[in-house]
Protein backbone atom coordinates (compact mmCIF):
# COMPACT_ATOMS: atom_id res chain seq x y z
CA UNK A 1 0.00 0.00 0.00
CA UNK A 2 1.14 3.42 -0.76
CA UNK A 3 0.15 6.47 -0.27
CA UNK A 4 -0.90 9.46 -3.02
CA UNK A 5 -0.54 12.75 -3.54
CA UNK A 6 -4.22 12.95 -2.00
CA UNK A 7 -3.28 11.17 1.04
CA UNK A 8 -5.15 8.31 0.82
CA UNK A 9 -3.41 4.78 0.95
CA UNK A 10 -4.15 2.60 -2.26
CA UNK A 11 -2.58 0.22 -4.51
CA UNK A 12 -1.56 1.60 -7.84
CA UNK A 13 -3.07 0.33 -11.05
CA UNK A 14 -5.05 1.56 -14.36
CA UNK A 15 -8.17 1.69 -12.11
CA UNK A 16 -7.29 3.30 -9.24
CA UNK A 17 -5.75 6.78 -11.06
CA UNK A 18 -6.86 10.46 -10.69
CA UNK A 19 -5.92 11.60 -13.51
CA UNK A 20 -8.66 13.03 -15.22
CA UNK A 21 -11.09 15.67 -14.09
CA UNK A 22 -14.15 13.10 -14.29
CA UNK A 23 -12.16 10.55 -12.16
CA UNK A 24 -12.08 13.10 -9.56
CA UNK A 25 -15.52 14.54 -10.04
CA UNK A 26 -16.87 10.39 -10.22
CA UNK A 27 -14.72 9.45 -6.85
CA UNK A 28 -15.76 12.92 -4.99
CA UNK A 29 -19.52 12.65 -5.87
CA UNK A 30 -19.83 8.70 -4.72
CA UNK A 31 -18.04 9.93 -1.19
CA UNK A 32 -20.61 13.25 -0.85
CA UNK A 33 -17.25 15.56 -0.54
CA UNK A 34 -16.33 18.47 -2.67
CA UNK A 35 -13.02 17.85 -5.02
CA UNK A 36 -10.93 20.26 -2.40
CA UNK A 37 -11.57 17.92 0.00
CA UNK A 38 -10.34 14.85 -2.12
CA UNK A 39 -7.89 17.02 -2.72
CA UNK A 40 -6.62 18.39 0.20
CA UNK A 41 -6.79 21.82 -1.11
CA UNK A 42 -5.38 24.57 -0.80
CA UNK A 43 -1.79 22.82 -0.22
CA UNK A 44 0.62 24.08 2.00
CA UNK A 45 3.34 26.04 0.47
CA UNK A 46 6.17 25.01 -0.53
CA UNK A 47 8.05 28.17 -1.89
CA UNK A 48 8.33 31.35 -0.66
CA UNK A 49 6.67 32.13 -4.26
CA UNK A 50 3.32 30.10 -3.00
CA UNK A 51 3.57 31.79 0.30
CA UNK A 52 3.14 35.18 -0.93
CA UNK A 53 -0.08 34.16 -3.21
CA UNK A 54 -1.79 32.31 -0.47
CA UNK A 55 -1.15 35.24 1.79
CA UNK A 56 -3.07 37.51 -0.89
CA UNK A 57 -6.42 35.52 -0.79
CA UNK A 58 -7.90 37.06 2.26
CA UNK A 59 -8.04 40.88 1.07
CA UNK A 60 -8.56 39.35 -2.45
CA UNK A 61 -11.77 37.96 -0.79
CA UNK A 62 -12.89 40.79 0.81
CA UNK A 63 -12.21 43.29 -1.98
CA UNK A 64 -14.99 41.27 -3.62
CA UNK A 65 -17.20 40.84 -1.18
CA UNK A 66 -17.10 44.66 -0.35
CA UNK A 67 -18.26 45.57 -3.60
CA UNK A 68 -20.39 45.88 -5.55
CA UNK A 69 -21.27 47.39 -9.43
CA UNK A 70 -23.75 49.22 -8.30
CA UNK A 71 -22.04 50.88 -5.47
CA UNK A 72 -19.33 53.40 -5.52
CA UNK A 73 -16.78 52.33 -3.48
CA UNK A 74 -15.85 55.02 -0.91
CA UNK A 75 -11.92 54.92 -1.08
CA UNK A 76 -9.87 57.70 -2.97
CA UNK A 77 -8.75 56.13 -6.53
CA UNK A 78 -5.84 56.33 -8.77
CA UNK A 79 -6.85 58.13 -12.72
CA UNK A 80 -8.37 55.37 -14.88
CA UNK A 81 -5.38 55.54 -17.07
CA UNK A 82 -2.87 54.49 -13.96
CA UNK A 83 -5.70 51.95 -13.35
CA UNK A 84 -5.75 50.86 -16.68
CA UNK A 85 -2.11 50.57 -17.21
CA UNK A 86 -1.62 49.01 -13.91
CA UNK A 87 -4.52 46.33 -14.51
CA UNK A 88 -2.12 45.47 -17.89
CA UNK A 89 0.29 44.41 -15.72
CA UNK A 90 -1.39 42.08 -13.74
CA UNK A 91 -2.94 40.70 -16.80
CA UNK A 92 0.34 40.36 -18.41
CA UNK A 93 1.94 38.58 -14.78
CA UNK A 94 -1.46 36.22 -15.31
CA UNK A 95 -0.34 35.57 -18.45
CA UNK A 96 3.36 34.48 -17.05
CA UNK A 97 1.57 32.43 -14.25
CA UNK A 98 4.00 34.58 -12.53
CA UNK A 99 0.65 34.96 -9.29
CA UNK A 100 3.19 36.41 -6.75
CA UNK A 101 3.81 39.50 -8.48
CA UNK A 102 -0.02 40.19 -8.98
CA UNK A 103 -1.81 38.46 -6.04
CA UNK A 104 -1.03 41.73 -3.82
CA UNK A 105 -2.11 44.18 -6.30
CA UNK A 106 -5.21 42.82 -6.91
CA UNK A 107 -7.19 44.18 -3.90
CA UNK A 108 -6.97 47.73 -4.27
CA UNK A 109 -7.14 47.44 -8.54
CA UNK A 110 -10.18 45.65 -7.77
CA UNK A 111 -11.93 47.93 -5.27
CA UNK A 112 -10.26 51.59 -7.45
CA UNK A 113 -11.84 50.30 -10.73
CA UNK A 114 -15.10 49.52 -9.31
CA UNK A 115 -14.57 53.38 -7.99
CA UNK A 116 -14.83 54.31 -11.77
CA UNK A 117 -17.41 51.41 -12.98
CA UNK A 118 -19.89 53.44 -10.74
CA UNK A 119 -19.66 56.33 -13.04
CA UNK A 120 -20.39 57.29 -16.84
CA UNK A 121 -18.90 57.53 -19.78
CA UNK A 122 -15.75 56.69 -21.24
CA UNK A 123 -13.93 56.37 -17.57
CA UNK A 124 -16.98 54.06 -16.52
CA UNK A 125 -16.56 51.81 -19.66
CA UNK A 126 -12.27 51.86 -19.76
CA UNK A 127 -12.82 50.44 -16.10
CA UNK A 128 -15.70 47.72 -16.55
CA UNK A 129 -13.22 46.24 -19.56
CA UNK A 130 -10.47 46.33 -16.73
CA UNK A 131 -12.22 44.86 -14.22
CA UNK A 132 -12.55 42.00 -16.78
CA UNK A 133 -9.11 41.34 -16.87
CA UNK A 134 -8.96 42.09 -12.82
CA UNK A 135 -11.52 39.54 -11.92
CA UNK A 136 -9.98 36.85 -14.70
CA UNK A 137 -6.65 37.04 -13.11
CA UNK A 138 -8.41 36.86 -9.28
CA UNK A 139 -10.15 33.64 -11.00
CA UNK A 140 -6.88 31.82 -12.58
CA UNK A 141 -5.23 32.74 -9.05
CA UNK A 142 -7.64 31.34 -6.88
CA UNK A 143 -8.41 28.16 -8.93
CA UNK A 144 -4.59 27.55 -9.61
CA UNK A 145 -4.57 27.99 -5.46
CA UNK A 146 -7.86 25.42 -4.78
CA UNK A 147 -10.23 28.33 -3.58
CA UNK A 148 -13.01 26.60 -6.03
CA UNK A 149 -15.48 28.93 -4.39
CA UNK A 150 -13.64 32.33 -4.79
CA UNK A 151 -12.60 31.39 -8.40
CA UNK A 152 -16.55 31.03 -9.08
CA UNK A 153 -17.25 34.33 -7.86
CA UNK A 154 -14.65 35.98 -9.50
CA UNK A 155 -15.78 34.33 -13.24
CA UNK A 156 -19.38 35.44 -12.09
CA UNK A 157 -18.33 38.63 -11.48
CA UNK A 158 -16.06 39.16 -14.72
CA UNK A 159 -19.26 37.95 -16.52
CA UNK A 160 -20.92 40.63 -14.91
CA UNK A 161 -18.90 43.49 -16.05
CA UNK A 162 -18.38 41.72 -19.59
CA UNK A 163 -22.33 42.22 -20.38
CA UNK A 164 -22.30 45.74 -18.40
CA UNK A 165 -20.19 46.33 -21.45
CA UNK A 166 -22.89 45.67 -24.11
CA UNK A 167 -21.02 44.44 -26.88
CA UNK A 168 -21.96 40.79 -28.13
CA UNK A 169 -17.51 40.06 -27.83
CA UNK A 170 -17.83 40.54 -24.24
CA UNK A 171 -20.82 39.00 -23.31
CA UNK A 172 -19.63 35.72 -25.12
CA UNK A 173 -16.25 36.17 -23.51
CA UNK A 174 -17.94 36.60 -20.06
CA UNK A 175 -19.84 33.52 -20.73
CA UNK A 176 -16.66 31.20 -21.67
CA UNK A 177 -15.37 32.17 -17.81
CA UNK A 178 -18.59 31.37 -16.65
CA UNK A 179 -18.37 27.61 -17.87
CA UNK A 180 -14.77 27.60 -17.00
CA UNK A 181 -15.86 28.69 -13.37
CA UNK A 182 -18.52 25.78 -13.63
CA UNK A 183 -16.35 23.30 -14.99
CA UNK A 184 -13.40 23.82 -12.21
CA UNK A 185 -16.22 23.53 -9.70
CA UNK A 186 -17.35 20.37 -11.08
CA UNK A 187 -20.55 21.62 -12.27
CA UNK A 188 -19.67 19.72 -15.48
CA UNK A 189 -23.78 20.15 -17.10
CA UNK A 190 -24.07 23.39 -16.26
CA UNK A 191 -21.16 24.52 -17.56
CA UNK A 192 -21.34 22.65 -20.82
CA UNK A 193 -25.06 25.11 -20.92
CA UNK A 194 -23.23 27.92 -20.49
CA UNK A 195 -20.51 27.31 -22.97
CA UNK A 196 -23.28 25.89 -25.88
CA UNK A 197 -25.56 28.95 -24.89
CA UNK A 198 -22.93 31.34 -25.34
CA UNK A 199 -21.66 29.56 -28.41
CA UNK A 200 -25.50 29.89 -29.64
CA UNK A 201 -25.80 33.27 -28.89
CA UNK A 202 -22.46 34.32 -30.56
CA UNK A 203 -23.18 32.63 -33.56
CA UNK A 204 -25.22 35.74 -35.36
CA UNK A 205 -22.60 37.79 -34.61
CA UNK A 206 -19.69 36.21 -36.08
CA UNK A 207 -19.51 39.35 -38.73
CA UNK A 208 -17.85 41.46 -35.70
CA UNK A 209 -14.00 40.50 -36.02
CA UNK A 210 -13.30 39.49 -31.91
CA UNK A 211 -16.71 37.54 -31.40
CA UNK A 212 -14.60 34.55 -34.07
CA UNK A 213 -12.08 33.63 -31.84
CA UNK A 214 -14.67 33.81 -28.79
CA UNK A 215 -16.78 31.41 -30.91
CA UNK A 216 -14.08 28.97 -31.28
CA UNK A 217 -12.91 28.46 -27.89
CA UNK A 218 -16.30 28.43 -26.99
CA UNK A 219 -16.91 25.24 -29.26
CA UNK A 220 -13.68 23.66 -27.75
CA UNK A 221 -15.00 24.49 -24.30
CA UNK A 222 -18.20 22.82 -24.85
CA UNK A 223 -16.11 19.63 -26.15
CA UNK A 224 -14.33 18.99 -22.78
CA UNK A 225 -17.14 19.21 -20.96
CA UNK A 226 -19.08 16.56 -23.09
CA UNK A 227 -16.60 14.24 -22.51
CA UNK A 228 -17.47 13.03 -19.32
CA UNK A 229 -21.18 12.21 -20.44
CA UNK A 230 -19.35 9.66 -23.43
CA UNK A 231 -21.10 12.33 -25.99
CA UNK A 232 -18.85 11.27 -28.76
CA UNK A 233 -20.80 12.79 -31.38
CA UNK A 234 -21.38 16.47 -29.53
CA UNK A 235 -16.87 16.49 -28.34
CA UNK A 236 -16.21 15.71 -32.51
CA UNK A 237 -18.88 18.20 -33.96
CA UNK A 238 -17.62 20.93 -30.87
CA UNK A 239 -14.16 20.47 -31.91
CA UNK A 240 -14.93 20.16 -35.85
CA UNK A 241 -16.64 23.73 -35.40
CA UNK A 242 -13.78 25.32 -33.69
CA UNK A 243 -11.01 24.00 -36.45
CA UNK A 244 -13.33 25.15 -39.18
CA UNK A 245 -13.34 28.81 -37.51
CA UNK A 246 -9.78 28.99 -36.38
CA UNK A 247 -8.98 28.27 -40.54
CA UNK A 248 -10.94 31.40 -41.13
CA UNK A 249 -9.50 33.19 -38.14
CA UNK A 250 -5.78 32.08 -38.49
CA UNK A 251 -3.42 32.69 -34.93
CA UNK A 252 -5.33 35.35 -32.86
CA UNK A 253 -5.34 36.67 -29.29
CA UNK A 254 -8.59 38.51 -29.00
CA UNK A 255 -8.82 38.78 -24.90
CA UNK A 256 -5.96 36.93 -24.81
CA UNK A 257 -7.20 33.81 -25.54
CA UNK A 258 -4.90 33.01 -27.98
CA UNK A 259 -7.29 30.94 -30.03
CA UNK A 260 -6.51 29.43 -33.67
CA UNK A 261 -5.27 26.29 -35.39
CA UNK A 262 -2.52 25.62 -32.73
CA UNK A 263 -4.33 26.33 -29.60
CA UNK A 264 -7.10 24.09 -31.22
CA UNK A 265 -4.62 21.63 -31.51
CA UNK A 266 -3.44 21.98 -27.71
CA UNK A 267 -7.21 21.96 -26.68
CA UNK A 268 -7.80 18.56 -28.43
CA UNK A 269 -4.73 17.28 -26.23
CA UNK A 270 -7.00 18.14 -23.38
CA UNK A 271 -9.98 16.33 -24.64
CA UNK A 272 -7.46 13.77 -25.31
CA UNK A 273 -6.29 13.62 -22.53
CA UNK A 274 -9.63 13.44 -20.31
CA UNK A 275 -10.88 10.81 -22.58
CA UNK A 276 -7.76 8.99 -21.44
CA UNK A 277 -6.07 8.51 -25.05
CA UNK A 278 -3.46 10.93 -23.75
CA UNK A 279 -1.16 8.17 -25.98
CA UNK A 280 -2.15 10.31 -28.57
CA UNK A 281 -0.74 13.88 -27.95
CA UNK A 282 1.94 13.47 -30.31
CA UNK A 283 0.28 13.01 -33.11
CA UNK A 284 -2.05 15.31 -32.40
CA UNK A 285 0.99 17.85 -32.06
CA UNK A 286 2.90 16.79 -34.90
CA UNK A 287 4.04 20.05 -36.93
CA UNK A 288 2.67 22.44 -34.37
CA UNK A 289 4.51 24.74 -32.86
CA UNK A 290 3.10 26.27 -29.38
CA UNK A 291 5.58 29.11 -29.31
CA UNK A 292 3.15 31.02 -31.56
CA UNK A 293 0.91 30.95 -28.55
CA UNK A 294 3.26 33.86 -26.62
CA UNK A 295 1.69 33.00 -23.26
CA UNK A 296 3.83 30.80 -21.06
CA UNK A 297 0.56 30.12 -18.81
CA UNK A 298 -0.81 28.89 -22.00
CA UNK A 299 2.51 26.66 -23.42
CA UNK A 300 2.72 25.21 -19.42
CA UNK A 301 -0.86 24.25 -19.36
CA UNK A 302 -0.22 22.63 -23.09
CA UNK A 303 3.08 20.97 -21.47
CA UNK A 304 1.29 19.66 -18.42
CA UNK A 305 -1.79 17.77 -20.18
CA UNK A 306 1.46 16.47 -22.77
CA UNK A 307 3.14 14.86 -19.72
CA UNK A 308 -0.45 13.47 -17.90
CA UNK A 309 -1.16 11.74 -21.39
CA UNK A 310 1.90 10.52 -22.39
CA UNK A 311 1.73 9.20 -18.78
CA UNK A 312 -0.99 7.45 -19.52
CA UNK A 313 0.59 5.38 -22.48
CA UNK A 314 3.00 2.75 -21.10
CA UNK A 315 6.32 3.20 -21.76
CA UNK A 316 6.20 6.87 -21.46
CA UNK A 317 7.49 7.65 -18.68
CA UNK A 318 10.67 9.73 -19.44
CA UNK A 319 8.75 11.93 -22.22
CA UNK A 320 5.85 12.63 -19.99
CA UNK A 321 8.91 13.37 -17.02
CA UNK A 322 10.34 16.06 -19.49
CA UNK A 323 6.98 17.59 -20.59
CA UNK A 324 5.82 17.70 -16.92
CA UNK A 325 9.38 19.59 -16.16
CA UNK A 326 9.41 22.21 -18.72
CA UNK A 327 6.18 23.34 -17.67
CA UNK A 328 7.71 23.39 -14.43
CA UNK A 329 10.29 25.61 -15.71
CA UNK A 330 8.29 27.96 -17.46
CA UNK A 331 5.34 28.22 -15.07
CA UNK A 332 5.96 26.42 -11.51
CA UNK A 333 3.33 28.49 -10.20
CA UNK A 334 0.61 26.93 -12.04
CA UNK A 335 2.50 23.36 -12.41
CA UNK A 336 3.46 22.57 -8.77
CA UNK A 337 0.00 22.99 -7.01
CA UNK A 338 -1.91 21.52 -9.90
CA UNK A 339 -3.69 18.44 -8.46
CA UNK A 340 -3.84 16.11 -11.45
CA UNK A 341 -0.30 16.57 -12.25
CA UNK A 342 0.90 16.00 -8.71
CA UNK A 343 -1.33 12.94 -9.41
CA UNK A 344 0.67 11.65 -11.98
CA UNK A 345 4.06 12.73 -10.59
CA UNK A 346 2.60 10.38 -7.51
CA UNK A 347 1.37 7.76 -9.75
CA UNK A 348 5.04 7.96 -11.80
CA UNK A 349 7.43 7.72 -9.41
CA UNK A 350 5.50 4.72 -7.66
CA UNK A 351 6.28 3.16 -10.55
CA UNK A 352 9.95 4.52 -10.61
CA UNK A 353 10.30 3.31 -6.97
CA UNK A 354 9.39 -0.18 -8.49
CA UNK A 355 12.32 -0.06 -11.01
CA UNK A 356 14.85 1.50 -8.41
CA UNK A 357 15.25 4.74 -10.46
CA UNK A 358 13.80 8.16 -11.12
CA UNK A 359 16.26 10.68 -9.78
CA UNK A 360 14.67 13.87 -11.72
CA UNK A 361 11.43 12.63 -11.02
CA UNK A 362 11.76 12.34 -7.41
CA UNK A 363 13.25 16.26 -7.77
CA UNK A 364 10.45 17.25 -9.39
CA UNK A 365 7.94 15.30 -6.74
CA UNK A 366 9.80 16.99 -3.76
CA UNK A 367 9.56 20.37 -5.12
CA UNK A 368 5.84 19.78 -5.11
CA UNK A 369 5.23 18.78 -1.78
CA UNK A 370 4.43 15.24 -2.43
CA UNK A 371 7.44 13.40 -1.36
């Protein structure tokens, strides 16, 4: 018996992995517990890195909580052009998965731009569009953490100042968080709603140049989350939809979603992955080149669903090791408190154990916490 990066004791075989979303959603539902609690989330820190983003969540929290869009906040705030420039920076640190050198900031960006939302006019508009990006990166940061519940309320409240903006873009990128807030809370259904909604709704107004790319990811959205309901037919057609637009699109990165052919191609790894034919990746991959993406959040998340499925094939171990690394390396942020791949670093080096080998892999399981 050993014992997981979940700490529960078990034997390790095909059937007794965590390494899909479903699996955890399947194993939390038949126990009546939440998926932080099979989990163990948040973890403990172990980098001074962590420390500093965990330590941000309480006045994150609160900044939300004490606000509202319909209230002016009554705090003294920076010009909406220092606010706008300054909310660029976090989203540009989201987009590094570098959380530490946001997570502090967010608070008072978040409580000054709702200072400005209150108002009229151009100020009032320039902020609602920032507090977009503000509650996103409070979102990625507290579901990269394992605050489930504070990531949902941030998506619901970027959704909320996405369709204050009144622009058919924005309300369909507001509605992709929305199912992305569902999904990571395990509201699997209801999230694939949202997306196929929003995908619905977005569809007569694919003559305005950013509601394309929105579209797309919106189609690939909808595909993961039919997966766990075996809806072959619905995951192909989603993800037949979204390569047909991103060929009339070519590489974008409308709200920084960086959608076209290669991020299709990473989101079908995904898919691949949670269907567990993560064997597949690689030819999935073949001639793509992620570096187009320009997001290293983006190329780590790619990275880390590479190593879980090549995991999954046997044999693999080593590739999946160096996938699971680099993503390390460019995002460790994001990588080392991710709960599926500290699965599968758990699940590896059992196996490594077995074999008497695994030097980088224990490395890389230590940094994480789990060993």
């Amino acid at each position: 018996m050993t014992r997981s990066a979940y700490g529960r004791s078990t034997r390790w075989s095909a059937a007794s992995r965590l390494d899909r979303r479903s699996h955890l959603e399947a194993v939390a539902d038949a126990l009546q517990v939440s998926i932080t609690d099979l989990t163990g989330q948040p973890y403990k820190p172990t980098n001074r890195a962590q420390a500093r983003s965990l330590a941000a969540i309480p006045a994150i929290r609160a900044a939300i909580l004490n606000t509202a869009f319909d209230e002016r906040p009554d705090l003294p705030a920076r010009p909406i052009v220092a606010l706008r420039l300054a909310a660029d920076d976090v989203e540009t640190a989201r987009e590094a998965a570098a959380h530490a050198s946001y997570a502090s900031l967010l608070p008072d960006l978040i409580q000054e731009l709702h200072v400005h939302a209150a108002g009229s006019g151009s100020d009032a508009r320039t902020a609602l569009a920032a507090l977009v990006g503000a509650y996103r990166s409070a979102f990625v940061l507290s579901k990269d953490l394992g605050y489930v519940d504070l990531a949902w309320i941030a998506a619901d409240r970027a959704m909320q100042a996405a369709e204050r903006l009144d622009d058919p873009a924005w309300s369909a990128f507001g509605g992709f968080y929305r199912a992305n807030a569902l999904l990571s809370a395990s509201a699997r259904s209801r999230a694939r709603q949202v997306a196929e909604r929003a995908a619905d709704a977005a569809a007569g107004q694919l003559g305005q140049a950013q509601v394309m790319p929105v579209y797309g990811i919106l189609h690939l959205a909808s595909a993961l989350t039919a997966v766990s309901s075996n809806d072959t037919g619905a995951v192909d057609a989603h993800i037949d939809e979204a390569v047909e637009i991103a060929g009339r699109t070519g590489e974008t990165n409308a709200f920084h979603l960086h959608f076209g052919p290669t991020n299709v191609a990473v989101w079908r790894v995904s898919i691949a992955v949670e269907r567990g034919d993560g064997g597949k990746a690689p030819e999935i991959m073949r001639g793509v080149d992620t570096s187009v993406l320009g997001s290293g959040r983006r190329r780590a998340q790619f990275l880390t669903d590479l190593g879980r499925g090549l995991a999954q094939a046997r044999g693999k171990d080593p590739q999946a090791l160096a996938a699971l690394r680099e993503a390390e390396r460019l995002a460790p942020e994001l990588v080392r408190p991710h709960p599926l791949v500290r699965e599968t670093v758990a699940v590896m080096l059992e196996r490594a154990r077995a074999t008497a080998g695994g030097r980088d892999l224990r490395g890389l399981a230590y940094r994480m916490g789990i060993a």
